[in-house]
Protein backbone atom coordinates (compact mmCIF):
# COMPACT_ATOMS: atom_id res chain seq x y z
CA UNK A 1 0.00 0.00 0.00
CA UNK A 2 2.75 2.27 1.24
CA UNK A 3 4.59 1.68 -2.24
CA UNK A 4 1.41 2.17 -4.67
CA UNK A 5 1.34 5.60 -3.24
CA UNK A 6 4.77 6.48 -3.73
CA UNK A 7 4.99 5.41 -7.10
CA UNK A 8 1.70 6.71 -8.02
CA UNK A 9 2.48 10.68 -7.93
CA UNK A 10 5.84 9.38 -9.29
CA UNK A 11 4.63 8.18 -12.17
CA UNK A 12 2.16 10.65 -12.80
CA UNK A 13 4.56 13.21 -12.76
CA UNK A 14 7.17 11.54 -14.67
CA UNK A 15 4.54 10.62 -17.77
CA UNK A 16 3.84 14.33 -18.42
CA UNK A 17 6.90 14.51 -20.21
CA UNK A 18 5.74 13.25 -22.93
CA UNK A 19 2.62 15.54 -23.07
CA UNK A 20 5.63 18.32 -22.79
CA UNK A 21 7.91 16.86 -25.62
CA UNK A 22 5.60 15.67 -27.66
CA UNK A 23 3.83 19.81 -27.55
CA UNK A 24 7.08 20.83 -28.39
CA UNK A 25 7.60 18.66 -30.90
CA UNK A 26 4.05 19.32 -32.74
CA UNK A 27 4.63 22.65 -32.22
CA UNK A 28 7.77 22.79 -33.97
CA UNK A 29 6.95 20.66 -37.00
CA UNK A 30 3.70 23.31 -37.75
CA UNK A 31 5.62 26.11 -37.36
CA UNK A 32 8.50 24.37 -39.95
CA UNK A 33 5.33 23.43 -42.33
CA UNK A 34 3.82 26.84 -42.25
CA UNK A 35 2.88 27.15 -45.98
CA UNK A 36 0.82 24.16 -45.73
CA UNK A 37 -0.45 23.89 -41.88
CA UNK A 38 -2.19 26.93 -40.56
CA UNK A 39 -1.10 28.32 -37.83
CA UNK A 40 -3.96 27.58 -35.31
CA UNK A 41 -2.51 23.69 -34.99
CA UNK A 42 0.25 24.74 -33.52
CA UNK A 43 -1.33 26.28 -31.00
CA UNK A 44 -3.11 23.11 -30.53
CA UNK A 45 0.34 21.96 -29.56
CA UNK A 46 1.28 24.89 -27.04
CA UNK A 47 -2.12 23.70 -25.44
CA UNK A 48 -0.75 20.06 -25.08
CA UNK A 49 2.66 21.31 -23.37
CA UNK A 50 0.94 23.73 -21.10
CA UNK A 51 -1.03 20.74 -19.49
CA UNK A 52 1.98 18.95 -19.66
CA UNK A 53 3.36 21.42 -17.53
CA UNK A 54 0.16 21.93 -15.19
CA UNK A 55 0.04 18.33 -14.88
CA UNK A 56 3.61 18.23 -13.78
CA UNK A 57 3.43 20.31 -11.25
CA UNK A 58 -0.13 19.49 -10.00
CA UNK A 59 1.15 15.66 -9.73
CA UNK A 60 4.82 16.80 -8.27
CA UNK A 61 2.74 19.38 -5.04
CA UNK A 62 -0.49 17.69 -5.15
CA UNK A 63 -1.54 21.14 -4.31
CA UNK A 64 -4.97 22.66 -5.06
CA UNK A 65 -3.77 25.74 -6.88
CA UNK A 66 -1.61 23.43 -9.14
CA UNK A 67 -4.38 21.24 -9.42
CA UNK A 68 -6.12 24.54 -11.34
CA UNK A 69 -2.67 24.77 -13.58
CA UNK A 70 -3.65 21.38 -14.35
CA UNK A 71 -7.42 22.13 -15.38
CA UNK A 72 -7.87 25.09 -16.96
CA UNK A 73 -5.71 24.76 -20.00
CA UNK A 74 -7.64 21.61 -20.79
CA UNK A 75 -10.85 24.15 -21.14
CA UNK A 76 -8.92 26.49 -23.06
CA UNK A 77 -7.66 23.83 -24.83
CA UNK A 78 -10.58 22.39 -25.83
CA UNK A 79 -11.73 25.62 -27.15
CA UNK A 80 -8.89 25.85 -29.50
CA UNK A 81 -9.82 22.59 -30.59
CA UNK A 82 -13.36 24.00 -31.30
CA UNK A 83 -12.02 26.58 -33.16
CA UNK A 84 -10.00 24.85 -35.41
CA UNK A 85 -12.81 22.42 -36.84
């Protein structure tokens, strides 16, 4: 019992690397394909490293005001993602 929740914040935390890298890495590839992927993807991108970073630190603190870092870009997200269909 003691281990699981260790390892679970852990592991939480450690996972939202990938949401990080992989924003950074979408992000990068629009911006290099410009003349044929609009702009607005990208941002769909920034979006995905920003929770990436929320996440982070909500899952490092386990902190309430962290936990909002962690929530609120999804909404904002989610309304780029409205916007670009």
């Amino acid at each position: 019992m003691l281990l699981s929740l260790l390892f679970s914040p852990l592991g939480n935390t450690l996972s939202n690397f990938g949401y990080i890298l992989a924003g950074f890495y979408g992000c990068l590839q629009c911006v290099k394909l410009r003349k044929v992927v609009p702009l607005r993807y990208a941002w769909l991108y920034v979006w995905m490293g920003i929770i990436g970073i929320g996440s982070f630190m909500f899952h490092a603190t386990l902190l309430y005001s962290m936990q909002l870092l962690d929530e609120i870009p999804m909404l904002f997200s989610n309304s780029q993602m409205l916007y670009v269909l």
